[in-house]
PDB file of N, CA and C in Angstrom:
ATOM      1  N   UNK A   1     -14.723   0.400   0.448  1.00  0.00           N
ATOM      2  CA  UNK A   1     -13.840   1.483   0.054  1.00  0.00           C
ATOM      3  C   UNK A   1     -12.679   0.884  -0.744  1.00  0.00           C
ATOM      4  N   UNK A   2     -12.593   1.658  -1.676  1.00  0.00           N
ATOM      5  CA  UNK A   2     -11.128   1.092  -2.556  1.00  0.00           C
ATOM      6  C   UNK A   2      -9.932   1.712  -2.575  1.00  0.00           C
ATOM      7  N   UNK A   3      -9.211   1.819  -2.399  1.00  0.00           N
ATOM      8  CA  UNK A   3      -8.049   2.585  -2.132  1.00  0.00           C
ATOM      9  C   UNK A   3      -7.151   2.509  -3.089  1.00  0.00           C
ATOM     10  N   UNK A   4      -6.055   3.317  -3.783  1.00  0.00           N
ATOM     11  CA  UNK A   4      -5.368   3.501  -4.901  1.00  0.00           C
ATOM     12  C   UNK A   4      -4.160   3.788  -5.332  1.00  0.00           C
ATOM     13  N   UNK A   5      -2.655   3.790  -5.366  1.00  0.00           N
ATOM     14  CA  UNK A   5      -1.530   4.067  -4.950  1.00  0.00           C
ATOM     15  C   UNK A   5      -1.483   5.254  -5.577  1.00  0.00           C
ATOM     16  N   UNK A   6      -1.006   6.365  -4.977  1.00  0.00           N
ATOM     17  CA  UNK A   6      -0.749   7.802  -5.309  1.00  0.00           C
ATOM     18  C   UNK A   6       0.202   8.159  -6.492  1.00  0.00           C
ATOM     19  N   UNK A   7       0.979   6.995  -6.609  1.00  0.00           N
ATOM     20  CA  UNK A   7       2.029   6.757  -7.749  1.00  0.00           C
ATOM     21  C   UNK A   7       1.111   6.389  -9.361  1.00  0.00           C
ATOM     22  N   UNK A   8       0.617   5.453  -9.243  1.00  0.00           N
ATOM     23  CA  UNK A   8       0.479   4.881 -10.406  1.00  0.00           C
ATOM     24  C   UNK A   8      -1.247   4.697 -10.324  1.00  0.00           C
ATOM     25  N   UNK A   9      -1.612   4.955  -9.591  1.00  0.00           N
ATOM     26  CA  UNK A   9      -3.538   5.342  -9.191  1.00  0.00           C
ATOM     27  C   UNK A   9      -3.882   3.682  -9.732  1.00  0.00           C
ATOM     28  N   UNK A  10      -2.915   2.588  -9.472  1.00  0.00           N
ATOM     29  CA  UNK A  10      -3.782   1.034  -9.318  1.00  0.00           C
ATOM     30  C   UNK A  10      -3.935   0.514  -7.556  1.00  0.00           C
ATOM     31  N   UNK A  11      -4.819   0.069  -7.796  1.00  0.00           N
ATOM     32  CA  UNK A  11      -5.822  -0.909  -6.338  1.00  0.00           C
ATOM     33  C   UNK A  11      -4.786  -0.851  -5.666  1.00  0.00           C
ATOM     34  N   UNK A  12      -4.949  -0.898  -4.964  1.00  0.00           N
ATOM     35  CA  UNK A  12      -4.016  -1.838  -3.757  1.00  0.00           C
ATOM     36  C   UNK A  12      -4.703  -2.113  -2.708  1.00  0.00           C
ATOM     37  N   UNK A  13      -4.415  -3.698  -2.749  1.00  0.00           N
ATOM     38  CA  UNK A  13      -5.265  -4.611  -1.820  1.00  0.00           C
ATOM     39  C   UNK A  13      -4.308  -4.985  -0.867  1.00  0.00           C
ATOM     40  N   UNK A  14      -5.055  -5.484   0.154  1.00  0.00           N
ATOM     41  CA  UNK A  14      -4.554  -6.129   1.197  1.00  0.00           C
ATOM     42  C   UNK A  14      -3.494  -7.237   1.482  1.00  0.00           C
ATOM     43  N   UNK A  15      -2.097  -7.018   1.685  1.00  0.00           N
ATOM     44  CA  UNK A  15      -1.001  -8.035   1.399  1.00  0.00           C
ATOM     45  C   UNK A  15      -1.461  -9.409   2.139  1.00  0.00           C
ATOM     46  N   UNK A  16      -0.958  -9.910   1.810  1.00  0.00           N
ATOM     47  CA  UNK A  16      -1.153 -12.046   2.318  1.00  0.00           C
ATOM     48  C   UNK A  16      -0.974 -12.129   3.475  1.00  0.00           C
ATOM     49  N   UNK A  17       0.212 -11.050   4.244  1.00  0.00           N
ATOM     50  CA  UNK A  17       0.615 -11.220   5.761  1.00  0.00           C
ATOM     51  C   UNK A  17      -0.236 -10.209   6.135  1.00  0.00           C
ATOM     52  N   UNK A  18      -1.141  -9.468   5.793  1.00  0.00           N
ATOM     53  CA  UNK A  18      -1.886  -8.347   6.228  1.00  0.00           C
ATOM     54  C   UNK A  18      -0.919  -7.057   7.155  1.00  0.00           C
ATOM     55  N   UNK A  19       0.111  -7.373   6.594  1.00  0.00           N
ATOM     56  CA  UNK A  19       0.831  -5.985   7.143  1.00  0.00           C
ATOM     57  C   UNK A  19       0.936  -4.553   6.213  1.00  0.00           C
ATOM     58  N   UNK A  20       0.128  -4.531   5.511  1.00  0.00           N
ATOM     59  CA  UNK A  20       0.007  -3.131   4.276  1.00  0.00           C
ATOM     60  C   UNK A  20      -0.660  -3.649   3.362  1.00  0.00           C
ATOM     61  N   UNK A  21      -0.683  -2.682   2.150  1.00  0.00           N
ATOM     62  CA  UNK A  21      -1.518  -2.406   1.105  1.00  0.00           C
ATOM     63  C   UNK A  21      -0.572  -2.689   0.177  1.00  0.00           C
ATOM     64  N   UNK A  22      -0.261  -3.660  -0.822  1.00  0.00           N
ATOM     65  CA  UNK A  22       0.503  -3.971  -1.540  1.00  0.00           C
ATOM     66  C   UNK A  22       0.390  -3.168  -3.294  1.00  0.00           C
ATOM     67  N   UNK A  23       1.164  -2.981  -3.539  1.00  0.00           N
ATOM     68  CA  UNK A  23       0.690  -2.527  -5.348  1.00  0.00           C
ATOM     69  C   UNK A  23       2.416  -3.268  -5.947  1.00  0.00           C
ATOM     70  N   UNK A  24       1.539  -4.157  -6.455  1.00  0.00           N
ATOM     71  CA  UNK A  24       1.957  -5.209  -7.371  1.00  0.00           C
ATOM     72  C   UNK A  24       3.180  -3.928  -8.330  1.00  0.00           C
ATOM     73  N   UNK A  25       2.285  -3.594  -9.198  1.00  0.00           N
ATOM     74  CA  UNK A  25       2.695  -2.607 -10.452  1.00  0.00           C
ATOM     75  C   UNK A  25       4.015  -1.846  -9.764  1.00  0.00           C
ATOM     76  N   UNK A  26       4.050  -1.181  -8.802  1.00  0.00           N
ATOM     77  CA  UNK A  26       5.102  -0.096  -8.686  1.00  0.00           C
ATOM     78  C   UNK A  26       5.846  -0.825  -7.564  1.00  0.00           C
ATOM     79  N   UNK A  27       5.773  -2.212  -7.003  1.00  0.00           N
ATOM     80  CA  UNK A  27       6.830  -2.590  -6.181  1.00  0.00           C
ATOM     81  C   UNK A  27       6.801  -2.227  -4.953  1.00  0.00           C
ATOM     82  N   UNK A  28       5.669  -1.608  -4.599  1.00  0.00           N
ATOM     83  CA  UNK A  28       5.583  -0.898  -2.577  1.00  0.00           C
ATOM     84  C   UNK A  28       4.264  -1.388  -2.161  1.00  0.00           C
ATOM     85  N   UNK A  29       4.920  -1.385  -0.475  1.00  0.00           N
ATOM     86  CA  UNK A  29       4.069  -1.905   0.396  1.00  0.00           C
ATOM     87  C   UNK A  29       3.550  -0.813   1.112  1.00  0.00           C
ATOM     88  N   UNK A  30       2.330  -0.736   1.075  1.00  0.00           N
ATOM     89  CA  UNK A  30       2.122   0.928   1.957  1.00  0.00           C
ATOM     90  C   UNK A  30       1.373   0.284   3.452  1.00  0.00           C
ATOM     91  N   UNK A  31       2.354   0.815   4.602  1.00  0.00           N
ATOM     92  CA  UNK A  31       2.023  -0.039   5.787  1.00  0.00           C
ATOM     93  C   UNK A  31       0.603   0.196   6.268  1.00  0.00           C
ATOM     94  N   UNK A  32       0.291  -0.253   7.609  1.00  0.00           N
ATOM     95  CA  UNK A  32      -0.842   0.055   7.901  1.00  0.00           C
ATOM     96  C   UNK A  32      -0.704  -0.241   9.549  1.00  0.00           C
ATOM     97  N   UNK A  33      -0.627   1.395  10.361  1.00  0.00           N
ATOM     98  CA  UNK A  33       0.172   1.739  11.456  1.00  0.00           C
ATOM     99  C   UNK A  33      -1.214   1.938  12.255  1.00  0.00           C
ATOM    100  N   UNK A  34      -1.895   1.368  13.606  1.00  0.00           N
ATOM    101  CA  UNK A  34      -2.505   1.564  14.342  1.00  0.00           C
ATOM    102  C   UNK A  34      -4.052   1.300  13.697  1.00  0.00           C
ATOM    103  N   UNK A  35      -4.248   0.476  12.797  1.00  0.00           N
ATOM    104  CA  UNK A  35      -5.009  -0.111  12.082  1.00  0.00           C
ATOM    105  C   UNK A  35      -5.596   1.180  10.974  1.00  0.00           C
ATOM    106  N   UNK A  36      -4.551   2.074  10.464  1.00  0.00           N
ATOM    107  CA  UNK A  36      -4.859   3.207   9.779  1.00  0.00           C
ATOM    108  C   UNK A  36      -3.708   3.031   8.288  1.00  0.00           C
ATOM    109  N   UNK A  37      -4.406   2.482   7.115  1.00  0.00           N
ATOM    110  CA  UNK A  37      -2.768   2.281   6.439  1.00  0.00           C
ATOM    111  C   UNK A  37      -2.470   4.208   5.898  1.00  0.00           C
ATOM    112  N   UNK A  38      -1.254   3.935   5.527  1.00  0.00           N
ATOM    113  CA  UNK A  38      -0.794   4.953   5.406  1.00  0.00           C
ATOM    114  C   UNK A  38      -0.038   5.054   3.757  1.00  0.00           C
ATOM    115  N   UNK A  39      -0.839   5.727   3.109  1.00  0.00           N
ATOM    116  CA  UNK A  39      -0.444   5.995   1.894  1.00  0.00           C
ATOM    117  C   UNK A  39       0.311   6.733   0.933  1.00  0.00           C
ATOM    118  N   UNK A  40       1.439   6.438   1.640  1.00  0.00           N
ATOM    119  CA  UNK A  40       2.441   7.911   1.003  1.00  0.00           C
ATOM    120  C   UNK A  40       3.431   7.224   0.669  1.00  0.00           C
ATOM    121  N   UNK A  41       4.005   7.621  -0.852  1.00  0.00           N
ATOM    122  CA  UNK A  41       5.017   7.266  -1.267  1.00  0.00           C
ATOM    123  C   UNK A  41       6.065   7.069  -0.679  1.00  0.00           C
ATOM    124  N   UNK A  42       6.857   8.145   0.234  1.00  0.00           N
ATOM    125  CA  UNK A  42       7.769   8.457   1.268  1.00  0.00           C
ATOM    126  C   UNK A  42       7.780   7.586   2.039  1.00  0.00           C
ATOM    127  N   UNK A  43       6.769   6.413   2.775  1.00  0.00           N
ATOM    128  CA  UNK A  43       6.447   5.798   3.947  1.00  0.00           C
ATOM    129  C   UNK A  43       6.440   4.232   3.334  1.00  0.00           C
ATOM    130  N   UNK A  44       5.897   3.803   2.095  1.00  0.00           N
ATOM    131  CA  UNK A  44       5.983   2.731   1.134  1.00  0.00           C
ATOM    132  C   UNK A  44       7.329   1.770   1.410  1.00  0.00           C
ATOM    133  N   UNK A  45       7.554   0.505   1.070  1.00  0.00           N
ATOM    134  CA  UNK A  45       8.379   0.025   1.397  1.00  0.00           C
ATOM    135  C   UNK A  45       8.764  -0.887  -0.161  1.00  0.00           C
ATOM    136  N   UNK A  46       9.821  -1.116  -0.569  1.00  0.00           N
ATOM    137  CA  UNK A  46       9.668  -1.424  -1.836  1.00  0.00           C
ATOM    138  C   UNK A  46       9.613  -3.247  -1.372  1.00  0.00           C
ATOM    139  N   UNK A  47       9.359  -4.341  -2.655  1.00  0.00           N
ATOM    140  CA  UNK A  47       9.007  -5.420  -1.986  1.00  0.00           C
ATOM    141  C   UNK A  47       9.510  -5.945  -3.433  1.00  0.00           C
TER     142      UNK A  47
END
């Protein structure tokens, strides 16, 4: 499954510390809470 940032619709893969879904391009970390990531702009963390 590939997953896609709602912002800017690029990949987002799996960060290095495996704590979220990283997207390089727009600067956010989209977490990943109870082994479910969570993809919402609102919830994103900038990095």
């Amino acid at each position: 499954m590939i997953l896609a940032c709602p912002e800017c619709k690029e990949t987002v893969p799996l960060s290095e510390q495996k704590n979220g879904l990283i997207d390089k391009s727009c600067g956010l970390l989209y977490p990943i809470r109870n082994d479910i990531p969570v993809i919402l702009v609102g919830e994103a963390v900038k990095v």
